[in-house]
N, C-alpha and C. Protein backbone atom coordinates (compact mmCIF):
# COMPACT_ATOMS: atom_id res chain seq x y z
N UNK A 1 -92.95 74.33 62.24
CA UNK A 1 -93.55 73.12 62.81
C UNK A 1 -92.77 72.70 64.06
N UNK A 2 -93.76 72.07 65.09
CA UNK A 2 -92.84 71.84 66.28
C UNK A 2 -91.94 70.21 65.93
N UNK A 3 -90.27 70.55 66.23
CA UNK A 3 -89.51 69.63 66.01
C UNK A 3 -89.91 68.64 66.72
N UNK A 4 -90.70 68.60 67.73
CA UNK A 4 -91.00 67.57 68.59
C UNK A 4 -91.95 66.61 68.20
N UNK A 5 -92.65 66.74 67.62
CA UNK A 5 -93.72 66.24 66.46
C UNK A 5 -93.36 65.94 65.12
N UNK A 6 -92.43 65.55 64.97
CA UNK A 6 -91.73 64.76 63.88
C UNK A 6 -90.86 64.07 64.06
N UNK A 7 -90.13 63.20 63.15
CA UNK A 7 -88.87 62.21 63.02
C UNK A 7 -88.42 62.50 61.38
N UNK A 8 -87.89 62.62 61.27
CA UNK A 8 -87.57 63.10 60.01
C UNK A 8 -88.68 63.72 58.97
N UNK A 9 -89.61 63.04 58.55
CA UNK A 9 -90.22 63.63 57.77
C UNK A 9 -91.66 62.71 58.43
N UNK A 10 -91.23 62.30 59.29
CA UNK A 10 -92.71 61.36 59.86
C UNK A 10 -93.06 61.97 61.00
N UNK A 11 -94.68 61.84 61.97
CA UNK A 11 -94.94 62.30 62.86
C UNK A 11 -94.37 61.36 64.34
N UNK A 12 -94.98 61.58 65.25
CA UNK A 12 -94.84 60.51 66.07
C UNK A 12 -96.32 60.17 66.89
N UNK A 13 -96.36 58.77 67.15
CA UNK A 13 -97.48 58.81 67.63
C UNK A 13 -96.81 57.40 69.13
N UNK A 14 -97.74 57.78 70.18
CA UNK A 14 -97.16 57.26 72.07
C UNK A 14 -98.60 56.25 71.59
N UNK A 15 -98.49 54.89 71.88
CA UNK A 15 -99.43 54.32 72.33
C UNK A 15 -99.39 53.68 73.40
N UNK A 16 -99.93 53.76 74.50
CA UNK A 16 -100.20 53.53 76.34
C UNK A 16 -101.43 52.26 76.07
N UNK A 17 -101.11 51.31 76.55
CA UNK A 17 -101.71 50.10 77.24
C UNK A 17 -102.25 50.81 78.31
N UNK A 18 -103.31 50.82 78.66
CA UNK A 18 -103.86 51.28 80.41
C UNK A 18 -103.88 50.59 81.82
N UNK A 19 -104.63 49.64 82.10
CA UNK A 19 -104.57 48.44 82.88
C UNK A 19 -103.17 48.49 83.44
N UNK A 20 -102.21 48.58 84.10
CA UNK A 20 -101.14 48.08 84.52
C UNK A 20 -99.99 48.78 84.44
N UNK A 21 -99.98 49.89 83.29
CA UNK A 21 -99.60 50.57 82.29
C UNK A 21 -99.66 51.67 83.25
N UNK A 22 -100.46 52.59 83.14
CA UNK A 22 -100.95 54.08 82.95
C UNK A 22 -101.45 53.44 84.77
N UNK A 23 -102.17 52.35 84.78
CA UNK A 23 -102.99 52.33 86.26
C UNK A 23 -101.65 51.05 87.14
N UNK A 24 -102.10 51.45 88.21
CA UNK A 24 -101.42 50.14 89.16
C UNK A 24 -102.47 49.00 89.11
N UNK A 25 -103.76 48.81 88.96
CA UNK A 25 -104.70 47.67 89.29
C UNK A 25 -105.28 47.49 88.10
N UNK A 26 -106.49 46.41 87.67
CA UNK A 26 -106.95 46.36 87.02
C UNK A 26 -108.09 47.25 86.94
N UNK A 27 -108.67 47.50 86.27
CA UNK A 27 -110.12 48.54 86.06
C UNK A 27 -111.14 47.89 86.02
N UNK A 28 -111.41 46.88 85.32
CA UNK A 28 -112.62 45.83 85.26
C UNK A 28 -113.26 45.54 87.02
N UNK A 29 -112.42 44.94 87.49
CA UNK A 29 -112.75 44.59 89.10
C UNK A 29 -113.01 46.11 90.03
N UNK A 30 -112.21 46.76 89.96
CA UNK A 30 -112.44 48.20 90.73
C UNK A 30 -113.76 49.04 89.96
N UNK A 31 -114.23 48.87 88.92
CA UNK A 31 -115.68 49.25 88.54
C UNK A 31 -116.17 48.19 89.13
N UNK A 32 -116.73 47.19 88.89
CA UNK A 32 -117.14 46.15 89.86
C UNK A 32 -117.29 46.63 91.22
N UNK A 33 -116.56 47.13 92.42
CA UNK A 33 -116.49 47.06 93.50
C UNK A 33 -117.07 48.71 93.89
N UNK A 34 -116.46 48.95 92.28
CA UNK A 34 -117.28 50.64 92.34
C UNK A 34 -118.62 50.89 92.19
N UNK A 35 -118.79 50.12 91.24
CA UNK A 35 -120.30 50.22 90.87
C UNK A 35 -121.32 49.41 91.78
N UNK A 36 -121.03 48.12 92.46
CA UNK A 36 -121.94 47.35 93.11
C UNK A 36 -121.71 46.91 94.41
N UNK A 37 -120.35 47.71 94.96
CA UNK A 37 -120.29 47.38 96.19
C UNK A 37 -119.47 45.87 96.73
N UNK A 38 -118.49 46.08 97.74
CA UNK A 38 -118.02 44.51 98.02
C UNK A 38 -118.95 43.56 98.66
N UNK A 39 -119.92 43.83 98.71
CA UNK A 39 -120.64 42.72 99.90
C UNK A 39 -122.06 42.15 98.43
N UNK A 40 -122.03 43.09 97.16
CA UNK A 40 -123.39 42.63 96.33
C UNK A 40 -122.13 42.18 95.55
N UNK A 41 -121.21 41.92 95.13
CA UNK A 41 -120.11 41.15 94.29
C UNK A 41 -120.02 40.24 95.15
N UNK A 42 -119.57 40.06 96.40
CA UNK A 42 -119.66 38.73 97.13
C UNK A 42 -121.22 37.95 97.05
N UNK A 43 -122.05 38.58 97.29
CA UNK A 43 -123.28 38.18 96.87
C UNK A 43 -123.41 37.23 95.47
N UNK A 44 -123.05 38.13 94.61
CA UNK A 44 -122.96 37.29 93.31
C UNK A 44 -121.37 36.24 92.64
N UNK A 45 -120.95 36.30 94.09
CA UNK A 45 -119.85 35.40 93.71
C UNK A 45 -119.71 33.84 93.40
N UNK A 46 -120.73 33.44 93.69
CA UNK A 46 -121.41 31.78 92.86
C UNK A 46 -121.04 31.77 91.79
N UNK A 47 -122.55 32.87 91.21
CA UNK A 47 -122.44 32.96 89.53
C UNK A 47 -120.97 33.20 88.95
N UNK A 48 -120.63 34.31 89.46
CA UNK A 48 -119.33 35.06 89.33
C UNK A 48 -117.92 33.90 89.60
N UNK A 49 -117.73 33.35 90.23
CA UNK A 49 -116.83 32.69 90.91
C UNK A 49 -115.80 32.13 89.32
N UNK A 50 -116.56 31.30 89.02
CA UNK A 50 -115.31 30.74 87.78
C UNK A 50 -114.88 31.73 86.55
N UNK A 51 -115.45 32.89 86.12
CA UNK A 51 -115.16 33.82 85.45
C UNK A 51 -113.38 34.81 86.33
N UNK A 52 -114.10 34.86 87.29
CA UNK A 52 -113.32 35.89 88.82
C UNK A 52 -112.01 35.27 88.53
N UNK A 53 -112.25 33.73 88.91
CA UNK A 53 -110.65 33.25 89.54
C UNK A 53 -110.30 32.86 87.40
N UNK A 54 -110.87 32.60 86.09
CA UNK A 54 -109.93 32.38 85.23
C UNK A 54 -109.65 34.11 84.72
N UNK A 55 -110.67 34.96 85.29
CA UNK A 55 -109.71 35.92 84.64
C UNK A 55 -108.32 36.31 85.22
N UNK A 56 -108.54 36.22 86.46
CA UNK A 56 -107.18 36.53 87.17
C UNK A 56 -106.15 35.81 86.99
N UNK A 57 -106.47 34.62 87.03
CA UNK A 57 -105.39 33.80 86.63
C UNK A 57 -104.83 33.14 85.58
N UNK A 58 -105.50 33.60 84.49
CA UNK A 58 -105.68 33.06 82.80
C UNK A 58 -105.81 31.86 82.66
N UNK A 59 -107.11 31.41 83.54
CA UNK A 59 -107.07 29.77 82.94
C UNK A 59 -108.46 29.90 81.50
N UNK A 60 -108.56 30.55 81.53
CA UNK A 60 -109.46 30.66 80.50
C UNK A 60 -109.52 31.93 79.76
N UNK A 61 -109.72 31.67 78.25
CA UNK A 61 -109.21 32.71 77.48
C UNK A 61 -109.26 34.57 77.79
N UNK A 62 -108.34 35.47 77.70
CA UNK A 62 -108.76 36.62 78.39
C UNK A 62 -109.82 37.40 77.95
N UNK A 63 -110.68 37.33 76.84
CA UNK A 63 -111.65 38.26 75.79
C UNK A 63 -112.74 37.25 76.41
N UNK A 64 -113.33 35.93 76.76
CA UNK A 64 -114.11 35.13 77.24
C UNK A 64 -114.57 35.55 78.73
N UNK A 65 -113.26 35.57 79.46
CA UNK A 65 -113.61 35.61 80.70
C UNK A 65 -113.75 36.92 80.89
N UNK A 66 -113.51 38.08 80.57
CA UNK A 66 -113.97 39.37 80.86
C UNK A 66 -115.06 39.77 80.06
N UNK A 67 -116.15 39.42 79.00
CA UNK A 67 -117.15 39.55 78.18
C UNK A 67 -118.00 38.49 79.59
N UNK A 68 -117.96 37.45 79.99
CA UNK A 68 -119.04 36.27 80.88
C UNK A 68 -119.06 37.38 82.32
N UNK A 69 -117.99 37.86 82.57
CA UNK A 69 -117.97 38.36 83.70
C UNK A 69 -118.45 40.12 83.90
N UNK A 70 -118.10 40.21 82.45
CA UNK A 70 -118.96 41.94 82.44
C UNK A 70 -120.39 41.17 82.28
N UNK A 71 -121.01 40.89 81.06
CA UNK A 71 -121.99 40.13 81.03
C UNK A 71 -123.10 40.27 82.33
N UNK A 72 -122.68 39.48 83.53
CA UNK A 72 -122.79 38.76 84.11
C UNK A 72 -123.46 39.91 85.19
N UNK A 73 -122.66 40.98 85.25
CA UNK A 73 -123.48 42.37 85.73
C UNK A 73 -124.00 43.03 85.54
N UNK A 74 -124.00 43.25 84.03
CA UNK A 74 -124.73 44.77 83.29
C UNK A 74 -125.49 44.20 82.13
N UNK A 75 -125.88 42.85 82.10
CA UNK A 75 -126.73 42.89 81.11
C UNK A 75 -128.11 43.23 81.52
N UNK A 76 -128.75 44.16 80.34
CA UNK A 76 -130.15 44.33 80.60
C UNK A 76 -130.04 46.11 81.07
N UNK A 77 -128.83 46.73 81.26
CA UNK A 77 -128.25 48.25 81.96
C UNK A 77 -128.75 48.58 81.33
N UNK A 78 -129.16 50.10 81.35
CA UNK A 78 -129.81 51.00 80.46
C UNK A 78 -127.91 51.66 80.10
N UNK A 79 -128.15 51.98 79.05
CA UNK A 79 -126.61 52.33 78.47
C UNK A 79 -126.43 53.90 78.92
N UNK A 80 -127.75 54.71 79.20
CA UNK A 80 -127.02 55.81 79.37
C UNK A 80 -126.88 56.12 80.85
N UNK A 81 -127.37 55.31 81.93
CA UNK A 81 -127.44 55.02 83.43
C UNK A 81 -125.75 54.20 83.58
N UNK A 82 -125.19 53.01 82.90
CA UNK A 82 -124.05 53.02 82.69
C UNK A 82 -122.90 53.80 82.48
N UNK A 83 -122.97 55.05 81.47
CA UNK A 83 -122.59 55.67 80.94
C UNK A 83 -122.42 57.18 82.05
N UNK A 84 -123.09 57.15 82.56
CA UNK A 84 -122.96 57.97 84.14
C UNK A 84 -121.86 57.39 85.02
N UNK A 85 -122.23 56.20 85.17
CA UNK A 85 -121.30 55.67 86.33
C UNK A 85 -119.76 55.55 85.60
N UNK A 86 -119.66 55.50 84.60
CA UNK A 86 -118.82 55.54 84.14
C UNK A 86 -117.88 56.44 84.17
N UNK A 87 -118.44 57.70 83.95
CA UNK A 87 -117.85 58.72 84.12
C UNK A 87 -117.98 59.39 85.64
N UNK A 88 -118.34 59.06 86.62
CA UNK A 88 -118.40 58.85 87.84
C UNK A 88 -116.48 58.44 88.63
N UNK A 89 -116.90 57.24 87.53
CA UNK A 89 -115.47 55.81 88.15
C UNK A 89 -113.99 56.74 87.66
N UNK A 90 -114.42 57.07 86.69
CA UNK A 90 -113.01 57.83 85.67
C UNK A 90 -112.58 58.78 86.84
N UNK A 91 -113.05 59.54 87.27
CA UNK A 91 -113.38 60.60 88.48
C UNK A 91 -111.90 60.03 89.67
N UNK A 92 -112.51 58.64 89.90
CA UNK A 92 -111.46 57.87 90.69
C UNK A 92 -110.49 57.02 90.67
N UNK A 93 -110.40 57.37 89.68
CA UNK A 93 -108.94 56.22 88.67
C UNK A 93 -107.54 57.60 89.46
N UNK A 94 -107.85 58.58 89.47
CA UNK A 94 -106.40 59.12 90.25
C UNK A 94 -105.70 58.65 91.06
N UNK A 95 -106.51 57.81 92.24
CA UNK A 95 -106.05 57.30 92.81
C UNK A 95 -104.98 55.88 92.66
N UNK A 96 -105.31 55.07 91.50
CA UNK A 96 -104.27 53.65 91.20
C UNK A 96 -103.89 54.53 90.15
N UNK A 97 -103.85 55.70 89.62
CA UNK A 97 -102.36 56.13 88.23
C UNK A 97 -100.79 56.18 89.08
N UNK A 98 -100.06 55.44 87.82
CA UNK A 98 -98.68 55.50 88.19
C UNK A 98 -98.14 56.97 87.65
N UNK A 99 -97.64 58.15 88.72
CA UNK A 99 -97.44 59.00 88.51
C UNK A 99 -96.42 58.94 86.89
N UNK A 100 -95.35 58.09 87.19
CA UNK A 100 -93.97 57.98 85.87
C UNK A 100 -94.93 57.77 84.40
N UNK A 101 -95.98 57.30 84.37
CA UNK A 101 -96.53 56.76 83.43
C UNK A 101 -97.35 58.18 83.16
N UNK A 102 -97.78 58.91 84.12
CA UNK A 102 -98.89 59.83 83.52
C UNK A 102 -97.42 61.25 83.14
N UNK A 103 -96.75 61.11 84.04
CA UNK A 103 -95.69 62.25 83.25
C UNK A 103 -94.97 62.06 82.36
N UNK A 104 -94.97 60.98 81.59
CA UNK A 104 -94.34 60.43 80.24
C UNK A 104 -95.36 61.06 79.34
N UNK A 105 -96.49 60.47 79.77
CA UNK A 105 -97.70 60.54 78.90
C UNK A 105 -97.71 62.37 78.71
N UNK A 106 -97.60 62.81 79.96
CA UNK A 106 -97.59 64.68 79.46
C UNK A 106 -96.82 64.73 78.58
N UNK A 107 -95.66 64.33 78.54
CA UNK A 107 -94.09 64.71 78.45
C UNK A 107 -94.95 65.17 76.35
N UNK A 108 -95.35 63.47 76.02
CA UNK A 108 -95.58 63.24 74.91
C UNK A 108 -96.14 64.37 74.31
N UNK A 109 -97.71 65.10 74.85
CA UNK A 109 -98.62 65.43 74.34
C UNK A 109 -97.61 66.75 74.66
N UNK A 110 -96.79 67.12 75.27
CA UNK A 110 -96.58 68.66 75.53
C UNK A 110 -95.34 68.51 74.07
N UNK A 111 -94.44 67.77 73.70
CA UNK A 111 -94.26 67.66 72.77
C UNK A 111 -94.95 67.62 71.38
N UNK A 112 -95.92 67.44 71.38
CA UNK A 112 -97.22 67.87 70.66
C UNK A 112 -97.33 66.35 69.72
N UNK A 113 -97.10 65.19 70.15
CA UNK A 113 -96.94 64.36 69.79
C UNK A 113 -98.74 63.05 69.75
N UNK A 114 -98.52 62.94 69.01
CA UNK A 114 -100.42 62.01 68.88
C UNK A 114 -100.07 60.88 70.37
N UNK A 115 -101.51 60.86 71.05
CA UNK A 115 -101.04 59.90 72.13
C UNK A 115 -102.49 58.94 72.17
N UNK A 116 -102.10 57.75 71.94
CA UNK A 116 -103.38 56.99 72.01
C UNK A 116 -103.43 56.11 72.82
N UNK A 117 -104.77 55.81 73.84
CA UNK A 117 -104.67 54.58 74.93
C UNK A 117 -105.43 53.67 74.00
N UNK A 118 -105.13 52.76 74.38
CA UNK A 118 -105.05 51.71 73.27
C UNK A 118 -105.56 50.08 74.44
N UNK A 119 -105.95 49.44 74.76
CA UNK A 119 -106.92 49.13 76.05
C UNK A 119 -107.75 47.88 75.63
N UNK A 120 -107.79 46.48 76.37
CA UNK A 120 -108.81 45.53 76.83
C UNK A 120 -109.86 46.24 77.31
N UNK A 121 -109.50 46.87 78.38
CA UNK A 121 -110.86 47.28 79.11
C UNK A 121 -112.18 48.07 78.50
N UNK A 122 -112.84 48.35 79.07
CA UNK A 122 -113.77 48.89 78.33
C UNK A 122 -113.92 50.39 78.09
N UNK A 123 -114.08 50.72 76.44
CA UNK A 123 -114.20 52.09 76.47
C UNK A 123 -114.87 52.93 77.11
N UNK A 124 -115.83 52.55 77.65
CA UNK A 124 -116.68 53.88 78.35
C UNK A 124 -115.83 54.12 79.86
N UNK A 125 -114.94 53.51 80.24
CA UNK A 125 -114.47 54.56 81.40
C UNK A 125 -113.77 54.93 81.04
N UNK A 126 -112.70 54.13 79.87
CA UNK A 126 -111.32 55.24 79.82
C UNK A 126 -111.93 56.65 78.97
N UNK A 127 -112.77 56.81 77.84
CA UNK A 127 -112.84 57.73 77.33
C UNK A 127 -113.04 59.12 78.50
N UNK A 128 -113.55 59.26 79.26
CA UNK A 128 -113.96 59.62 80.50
C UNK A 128 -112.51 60.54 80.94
N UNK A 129 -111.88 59.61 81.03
CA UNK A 129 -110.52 59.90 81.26
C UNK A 129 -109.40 60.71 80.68
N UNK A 130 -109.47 59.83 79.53
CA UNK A 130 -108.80 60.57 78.32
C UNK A 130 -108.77 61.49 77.84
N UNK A 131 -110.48 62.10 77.62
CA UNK A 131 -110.62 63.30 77.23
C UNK A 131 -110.38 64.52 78.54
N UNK A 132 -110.69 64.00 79.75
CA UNK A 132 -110.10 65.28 80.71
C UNK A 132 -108.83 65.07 80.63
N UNK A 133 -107.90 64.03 80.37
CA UNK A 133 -106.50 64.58 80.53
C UNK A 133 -105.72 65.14 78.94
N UNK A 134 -106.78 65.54 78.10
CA UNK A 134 -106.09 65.66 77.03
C UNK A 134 -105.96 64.72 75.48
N UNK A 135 -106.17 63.58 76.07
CA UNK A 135 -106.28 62.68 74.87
C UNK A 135 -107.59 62.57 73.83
N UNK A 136 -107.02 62.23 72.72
CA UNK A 136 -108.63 62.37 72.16
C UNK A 136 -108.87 60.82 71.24
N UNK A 137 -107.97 60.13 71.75
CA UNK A 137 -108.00 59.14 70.83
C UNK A 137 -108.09 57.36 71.70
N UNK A 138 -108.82 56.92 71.61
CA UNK A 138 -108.94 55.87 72.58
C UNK A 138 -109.69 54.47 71.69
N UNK A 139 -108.48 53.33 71.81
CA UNK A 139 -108.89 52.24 71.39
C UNK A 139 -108.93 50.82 72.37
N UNK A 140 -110.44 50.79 72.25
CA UNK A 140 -110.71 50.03 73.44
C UNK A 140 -111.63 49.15 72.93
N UNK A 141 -112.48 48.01 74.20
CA UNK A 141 -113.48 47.06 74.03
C UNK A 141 -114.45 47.78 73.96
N UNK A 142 -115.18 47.71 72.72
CA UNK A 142 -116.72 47.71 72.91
C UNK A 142 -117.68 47.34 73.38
N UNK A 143 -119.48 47.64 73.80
CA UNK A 143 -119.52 46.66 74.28
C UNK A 143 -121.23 46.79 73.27
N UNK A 144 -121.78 45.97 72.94
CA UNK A 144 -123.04 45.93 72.16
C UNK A 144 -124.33 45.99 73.67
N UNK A 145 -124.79 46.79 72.76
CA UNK A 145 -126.39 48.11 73.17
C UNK A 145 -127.80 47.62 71.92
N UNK A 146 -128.25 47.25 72.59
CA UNK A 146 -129.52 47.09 71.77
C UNK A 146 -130.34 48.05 72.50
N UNK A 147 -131.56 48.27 71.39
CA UNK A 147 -132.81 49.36 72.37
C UNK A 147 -132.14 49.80 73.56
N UNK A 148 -131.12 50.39 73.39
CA UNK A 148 -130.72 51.65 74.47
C UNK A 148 -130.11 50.70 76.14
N UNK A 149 -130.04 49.28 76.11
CA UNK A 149 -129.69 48.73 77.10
C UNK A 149 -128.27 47.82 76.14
N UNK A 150 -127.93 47.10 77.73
CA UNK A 150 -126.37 46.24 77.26
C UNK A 150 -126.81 44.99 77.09
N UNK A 151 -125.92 44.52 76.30
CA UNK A 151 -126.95 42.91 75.59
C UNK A 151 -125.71 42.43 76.70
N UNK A 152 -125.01 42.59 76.93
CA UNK A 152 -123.96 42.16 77.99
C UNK A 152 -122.66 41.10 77.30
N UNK A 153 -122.85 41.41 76.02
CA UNK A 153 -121.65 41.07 74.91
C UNK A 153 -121.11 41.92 74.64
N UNK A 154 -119.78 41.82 73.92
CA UNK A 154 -119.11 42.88 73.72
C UNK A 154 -119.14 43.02 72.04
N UNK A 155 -119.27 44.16 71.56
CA UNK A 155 -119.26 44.50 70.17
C UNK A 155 -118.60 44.48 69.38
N UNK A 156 -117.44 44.79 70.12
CA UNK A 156 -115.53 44.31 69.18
C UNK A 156 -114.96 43.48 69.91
N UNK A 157 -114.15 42.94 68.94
CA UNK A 157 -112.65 41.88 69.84
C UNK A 157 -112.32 42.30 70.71
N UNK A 158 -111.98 41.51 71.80
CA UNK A 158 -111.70 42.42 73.11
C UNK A 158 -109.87 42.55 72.76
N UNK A 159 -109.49 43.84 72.74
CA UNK A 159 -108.68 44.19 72.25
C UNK A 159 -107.11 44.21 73.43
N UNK A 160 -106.94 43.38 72.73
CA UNK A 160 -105.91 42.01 73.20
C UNK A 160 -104.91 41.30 72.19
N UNK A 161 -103.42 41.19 72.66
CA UNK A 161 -102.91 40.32 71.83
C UNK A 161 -103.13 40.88 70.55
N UNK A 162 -103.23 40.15 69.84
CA UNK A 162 -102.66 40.16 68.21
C UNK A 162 -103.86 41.14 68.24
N UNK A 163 -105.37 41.45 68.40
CA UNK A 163 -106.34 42.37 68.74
C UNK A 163 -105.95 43.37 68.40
N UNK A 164 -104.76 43.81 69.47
CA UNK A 164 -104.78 45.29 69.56
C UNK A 164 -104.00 45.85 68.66
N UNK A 165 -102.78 44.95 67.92
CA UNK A 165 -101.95 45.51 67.10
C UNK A 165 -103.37 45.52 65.59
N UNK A 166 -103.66 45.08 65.69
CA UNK A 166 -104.71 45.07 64.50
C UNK A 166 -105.53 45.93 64.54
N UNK A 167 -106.15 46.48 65.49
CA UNK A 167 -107.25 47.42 65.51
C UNK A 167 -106.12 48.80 65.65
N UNK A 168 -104.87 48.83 66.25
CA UNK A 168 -103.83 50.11 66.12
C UNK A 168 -103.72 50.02 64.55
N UNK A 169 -103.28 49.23 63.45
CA UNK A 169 -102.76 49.30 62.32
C UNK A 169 -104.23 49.84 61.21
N UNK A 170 -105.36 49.36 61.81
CA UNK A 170 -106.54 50.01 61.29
C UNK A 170 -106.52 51.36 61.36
N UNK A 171 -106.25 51.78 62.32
CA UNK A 171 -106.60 53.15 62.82
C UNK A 171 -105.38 54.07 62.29
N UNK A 172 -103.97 53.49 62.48
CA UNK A 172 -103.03 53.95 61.53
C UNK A 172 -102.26 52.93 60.85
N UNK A 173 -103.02 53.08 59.40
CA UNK A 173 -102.47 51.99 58.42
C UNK A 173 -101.42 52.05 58.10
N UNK A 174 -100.73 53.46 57.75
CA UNK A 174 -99.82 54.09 56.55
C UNK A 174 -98.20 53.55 57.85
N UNK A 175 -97.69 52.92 58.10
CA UNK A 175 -96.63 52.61 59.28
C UNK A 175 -95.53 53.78 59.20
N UNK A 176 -95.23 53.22 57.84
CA UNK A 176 -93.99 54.46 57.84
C UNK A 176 -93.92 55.48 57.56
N UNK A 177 -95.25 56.52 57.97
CA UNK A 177 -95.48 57.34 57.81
C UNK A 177 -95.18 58.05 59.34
N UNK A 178 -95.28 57.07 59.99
CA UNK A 178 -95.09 57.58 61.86
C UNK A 178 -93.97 56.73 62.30
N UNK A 179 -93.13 57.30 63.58
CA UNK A 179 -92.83 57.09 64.56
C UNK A 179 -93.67 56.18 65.71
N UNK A 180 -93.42 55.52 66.04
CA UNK A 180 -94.24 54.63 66.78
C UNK A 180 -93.55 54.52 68.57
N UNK A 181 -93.92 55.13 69.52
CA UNK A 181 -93.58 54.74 70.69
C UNK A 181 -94.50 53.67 71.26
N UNK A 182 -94.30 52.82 72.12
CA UNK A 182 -95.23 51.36 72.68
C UNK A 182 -95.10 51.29 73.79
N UNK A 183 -96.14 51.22 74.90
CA UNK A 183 -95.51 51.24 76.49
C UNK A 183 -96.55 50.11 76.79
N UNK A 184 -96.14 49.09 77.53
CA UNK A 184 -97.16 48.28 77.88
C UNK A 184 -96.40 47.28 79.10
N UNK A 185 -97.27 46.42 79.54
CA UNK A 185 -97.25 45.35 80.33
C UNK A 185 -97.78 44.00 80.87
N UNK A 186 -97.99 43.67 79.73
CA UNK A 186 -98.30 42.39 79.80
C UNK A 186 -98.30 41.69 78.52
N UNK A 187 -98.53 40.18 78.16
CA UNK A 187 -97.96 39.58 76.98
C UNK A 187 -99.37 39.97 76.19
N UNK A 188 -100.33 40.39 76.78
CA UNK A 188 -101.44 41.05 75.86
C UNK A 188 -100.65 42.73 74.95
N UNK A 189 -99.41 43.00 75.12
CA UNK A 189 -99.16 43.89 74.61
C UNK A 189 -97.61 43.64 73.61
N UNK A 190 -97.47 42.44 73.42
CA UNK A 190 -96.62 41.51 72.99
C UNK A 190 -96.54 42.50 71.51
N UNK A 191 -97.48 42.27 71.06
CA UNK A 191 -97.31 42.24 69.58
C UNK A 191 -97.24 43.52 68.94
N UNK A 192 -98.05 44.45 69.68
CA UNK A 192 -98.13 45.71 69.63
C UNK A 192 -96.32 46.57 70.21
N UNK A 193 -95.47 45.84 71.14
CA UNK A 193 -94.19 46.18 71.64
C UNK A 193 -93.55 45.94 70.49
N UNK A 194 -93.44 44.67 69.56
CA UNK A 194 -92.60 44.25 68.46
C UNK A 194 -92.81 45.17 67.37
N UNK A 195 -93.97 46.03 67.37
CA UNK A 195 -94.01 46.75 65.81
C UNK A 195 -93.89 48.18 66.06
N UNK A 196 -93.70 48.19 67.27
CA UNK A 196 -93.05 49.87 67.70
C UNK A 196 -91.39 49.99 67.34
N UNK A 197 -91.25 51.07 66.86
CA UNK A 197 -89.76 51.88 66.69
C UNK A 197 -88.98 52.18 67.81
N UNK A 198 -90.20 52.47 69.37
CA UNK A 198 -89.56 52.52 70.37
C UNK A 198 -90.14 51.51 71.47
N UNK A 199 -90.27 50.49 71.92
CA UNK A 199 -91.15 49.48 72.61
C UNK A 199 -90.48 50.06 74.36
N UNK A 200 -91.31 49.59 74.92
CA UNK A 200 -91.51 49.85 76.80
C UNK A 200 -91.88 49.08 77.32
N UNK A 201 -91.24 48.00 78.33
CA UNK A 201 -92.26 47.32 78.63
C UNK A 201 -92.29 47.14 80.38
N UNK A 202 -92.87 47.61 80.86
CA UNK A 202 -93.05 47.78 82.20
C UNK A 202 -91.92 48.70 82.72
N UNK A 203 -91.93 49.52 81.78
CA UNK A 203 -91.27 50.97 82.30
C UNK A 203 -91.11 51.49 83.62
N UNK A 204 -92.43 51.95 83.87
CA UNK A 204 -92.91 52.79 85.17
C UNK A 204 -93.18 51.60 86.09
């Protein structure tokens, strides 16, 4: 068995925050600007306007203001016309990756070690991602699809804060059965840093 993939008698598993983490910018806004252009986001910056400035600035809760503000563009999308652009956008995320963050992230998987992005943002771009660089495991925001379009709500907790350590401990219940590495950056990754064996926090 590869020594690198264990801790004594436990495995190890890397969980990567993305947003800030793995990327220099946010992802939410750069799909935005990807998908609709700066001058049809200024267009809709009325509607948009008080979602824009509390997500950036957390005056209003962070799972609220990024559900009103996805919302706010893609409701009514056909999910698999989404689901294109999506994997379109993933295409151009090379450009904001922090190199230190994506060669940690090799370092892990070439060690043969479980590596999970673990993510607010929304799953359909990172999966995109993940799976061309290797990962196969991705815990992210959902977002709810009725009759094949976006109701423009999101389907799970937007996975955040106490969120994400909860939906990680779902996914691996058994704790001391693993090694736990934690890389993150921001107090949305608070809780998830405290229950790692090895915590990171704005590493790269």
């Amino acid at each position: 068995m590869d020594n690198g993939n264990i801790a004594g008698n436990r495995r190890i598993i890397a969980a990567f925050d993305f947003d800030g983490t793995i990327t220099t910018k946010d992802s939410l806004l750069l799909f935005l600007l990807f998908r609709i252009g700066f001058f049809r986001l200024m267009a809709n910056a009325v509607a948009s306007s008080l979602y824009l400035v509390g997500y950036k600035l957390h005056l209003i809760p962070n799972y609220k203001a990024k559900e009103k503000l996805f919302g706010n563009f893609y409701k009514g999308v056909p999910i698999e016309a989404f689901d294109r652009r999506c994997v379109a956008f993933a295409e151009k995320l090379t450009k904001i990756l922090r190199p230190e963050a994506v060669a940690k992230l090799n370092w892990h998987l070439k060690q043969g070690h479980e590596v999970v992005i673990i993510s607010a943002s929304i799953a359909n771009w990172i999966i995109p991602w993940a799976v061309k660089n290797g990962i196969q495991h991705v815990l992210a925001t959902k977002i709810e699809v009725h009759n094949g379009l976006i109701t423009g709500k999101f389907l799970s907790r937007n996975c955040y804060g106490p969120e994400k350590l909860s939906r990680f401990l779902e996914q691996y219940p058994d704790r001391d059965s693993y090694e736990l590495y934690a890389y993150g950056d921001t107090e949305g990754d608070r809780e998830l840093l405290a229950a790692a064996d090895h915590p990171f926090y704005r590493t790269f």
